[in-house]
C-alpha atoms as a PDB file:
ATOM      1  CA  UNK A   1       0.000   0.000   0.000  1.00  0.00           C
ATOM      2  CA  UNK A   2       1.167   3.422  -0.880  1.00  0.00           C
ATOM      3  CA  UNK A   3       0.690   6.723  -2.479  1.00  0.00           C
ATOM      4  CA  UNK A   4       1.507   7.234  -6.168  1.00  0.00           C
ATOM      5  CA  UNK A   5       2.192  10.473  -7.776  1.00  0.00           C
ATOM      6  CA  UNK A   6       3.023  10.909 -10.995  1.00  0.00           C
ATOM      7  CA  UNK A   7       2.307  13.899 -13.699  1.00  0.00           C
ATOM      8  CA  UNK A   8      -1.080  13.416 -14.929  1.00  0.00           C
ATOM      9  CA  UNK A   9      -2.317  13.120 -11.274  1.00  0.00           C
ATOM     10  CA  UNK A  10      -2.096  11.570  -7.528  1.00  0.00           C
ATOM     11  CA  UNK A  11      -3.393   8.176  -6.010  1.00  0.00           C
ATOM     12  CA  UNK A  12      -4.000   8.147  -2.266  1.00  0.00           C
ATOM     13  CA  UNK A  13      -3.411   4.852  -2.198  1.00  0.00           C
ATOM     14  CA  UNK A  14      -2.548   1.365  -4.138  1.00  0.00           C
ATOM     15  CA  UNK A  15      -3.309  -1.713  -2.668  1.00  0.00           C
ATOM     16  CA  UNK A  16      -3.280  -5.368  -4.261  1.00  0.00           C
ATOM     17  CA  UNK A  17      -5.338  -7.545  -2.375  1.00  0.00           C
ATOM     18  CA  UNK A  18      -5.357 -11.395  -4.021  1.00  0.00           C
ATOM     19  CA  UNK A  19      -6.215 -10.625  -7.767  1.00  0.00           C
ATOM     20  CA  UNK A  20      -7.443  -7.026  -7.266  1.00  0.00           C
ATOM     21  CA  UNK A  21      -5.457  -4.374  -7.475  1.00  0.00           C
ATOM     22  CA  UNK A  22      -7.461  -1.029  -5.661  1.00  0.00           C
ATOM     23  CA  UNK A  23      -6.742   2.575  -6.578  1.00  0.00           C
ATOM     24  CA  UNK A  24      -8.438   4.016  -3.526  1.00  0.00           C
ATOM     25  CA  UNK A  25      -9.506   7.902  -3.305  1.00  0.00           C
ATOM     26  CA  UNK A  26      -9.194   9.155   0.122  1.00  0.00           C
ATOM     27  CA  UNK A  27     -11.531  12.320   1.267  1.00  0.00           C
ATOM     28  CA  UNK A  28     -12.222  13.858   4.507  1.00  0.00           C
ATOM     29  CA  UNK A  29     -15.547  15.184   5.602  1.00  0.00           C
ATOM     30  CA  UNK A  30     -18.346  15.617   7.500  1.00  0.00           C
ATOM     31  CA  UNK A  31     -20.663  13.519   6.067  1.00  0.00           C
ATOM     32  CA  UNK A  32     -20.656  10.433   3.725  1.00  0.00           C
ATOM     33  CA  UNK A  33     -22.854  11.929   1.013  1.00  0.00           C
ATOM     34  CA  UNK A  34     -20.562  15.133   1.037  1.00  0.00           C
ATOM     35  CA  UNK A  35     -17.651  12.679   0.042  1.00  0.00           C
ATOM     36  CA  UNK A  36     -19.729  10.935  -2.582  1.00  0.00           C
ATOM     37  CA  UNK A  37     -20.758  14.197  -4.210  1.00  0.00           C
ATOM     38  CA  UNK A  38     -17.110  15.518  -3.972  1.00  0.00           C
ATOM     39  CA  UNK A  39     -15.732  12.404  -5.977  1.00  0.00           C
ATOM     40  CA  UNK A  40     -16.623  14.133  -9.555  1.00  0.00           C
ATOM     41  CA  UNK A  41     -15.848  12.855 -13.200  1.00  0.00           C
ATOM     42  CA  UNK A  42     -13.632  15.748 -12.700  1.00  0.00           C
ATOM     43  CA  UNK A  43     -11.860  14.770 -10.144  1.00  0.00           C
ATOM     44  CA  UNK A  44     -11.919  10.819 -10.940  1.00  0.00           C
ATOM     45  CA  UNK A  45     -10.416  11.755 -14.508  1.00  0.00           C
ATOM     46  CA  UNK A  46      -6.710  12.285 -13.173  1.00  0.00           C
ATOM     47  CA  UNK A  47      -7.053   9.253 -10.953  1.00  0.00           C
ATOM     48  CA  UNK A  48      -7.867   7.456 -13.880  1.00  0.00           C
ATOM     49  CA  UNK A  49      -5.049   8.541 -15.815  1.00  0.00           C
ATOM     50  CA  UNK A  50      -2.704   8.055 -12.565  1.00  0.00           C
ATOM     51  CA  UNK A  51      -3.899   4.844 -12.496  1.00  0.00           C
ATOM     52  CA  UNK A  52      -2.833   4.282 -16.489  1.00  0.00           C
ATOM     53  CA  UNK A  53       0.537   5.228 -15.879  1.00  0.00           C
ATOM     54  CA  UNK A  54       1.329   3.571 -12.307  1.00  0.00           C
ATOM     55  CA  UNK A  55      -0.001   0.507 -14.595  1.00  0.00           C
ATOM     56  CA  UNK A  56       2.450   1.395 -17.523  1.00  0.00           C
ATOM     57  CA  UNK A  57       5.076   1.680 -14.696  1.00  0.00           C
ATOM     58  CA  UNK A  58       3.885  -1.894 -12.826  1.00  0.00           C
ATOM     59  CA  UNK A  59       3.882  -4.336 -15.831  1.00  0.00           C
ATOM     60  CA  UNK A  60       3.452  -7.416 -13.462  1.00  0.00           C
ATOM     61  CA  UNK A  61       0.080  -5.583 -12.557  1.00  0.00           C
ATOM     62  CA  UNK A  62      -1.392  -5.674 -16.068  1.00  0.00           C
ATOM     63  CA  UNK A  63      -3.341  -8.495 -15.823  1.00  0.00           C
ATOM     64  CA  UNK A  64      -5.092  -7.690 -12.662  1.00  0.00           C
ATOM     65  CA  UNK A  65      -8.917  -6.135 -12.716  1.00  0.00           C
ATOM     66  CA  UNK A  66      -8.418  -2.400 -11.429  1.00  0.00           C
ATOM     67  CA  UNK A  67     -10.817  -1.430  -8.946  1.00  0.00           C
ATOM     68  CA  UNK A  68     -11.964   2.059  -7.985  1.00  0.00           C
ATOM     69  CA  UNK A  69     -12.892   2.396  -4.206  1.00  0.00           C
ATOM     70  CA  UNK A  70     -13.188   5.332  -1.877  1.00  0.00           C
ATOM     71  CA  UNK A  71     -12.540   6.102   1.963  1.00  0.00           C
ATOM     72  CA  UNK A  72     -14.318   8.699   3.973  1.00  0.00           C
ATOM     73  CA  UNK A  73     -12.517   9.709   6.569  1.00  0.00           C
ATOM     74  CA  UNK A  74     -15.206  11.540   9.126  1.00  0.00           C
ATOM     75  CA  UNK A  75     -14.086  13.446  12.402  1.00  0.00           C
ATOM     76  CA  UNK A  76     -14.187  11.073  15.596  1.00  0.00           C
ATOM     77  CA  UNK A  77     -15.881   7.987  13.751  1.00  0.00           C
ATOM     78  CA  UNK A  78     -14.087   5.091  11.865  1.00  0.00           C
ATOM     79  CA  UNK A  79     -13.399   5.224   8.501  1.00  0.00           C
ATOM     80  CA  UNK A  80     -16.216   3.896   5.879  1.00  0.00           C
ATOM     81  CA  UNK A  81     -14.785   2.066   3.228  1.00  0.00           C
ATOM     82  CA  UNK A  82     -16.645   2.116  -0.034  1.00  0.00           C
ATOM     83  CA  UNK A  83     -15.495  -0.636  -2.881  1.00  0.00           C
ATOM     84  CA  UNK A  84     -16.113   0.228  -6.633  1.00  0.00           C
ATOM     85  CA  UNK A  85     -17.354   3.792  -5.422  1.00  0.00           C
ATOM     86  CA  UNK A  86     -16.462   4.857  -8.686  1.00  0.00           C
ATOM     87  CA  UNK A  87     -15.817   3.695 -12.509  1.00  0.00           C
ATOM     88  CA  UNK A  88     -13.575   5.901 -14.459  1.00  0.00           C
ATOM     89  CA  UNK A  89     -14.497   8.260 -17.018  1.00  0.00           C
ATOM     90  CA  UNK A  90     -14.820   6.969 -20.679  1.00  0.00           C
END
């Protein structure tokens, strides 16, 4: 797990669990439908490109279905974990 920046944009974080490799979104706020309306096609466009080139960069990770999930971090609660929160942009 980590963070990847690169040019076209920045992924909170990377994680490869089994045969899924997750580009996870991070946001902080203080609700969870604030963090779901925040997470734009705007926004999700340069984490889909970041994604593209930490791919290009990962070759072994090729093969592996790319997932899109989201983490809402809210003041004084756990964090809610949301898998496939997103799809990227076509």
């Amino acid at each position: 797990m980590r963070r990847a920046r690169g040019s076209l944009g920045e992924i909170d974080i990377v994680a490869r669990r089994r045969a899924v490799l997750a580009i996870v979104e991070v946001k902080a706020c203080r609700e969870v439908s604030a963090a779901l309306e925040a997470t734009t096609a705007r926004q999700c466009g340069p984490i889909a490109r970041a994604a593209q080139l930490y791919l290009a960069r990962h070759p072994a990770l090729v093969t592996l279905p790319v997932r899109f999930d989201l983490m809402v971090v809210i003041p004084w609660r756990l964090p809610i974990y949301i898998c496939g929160a997103w799809h990227p942009p076509v």
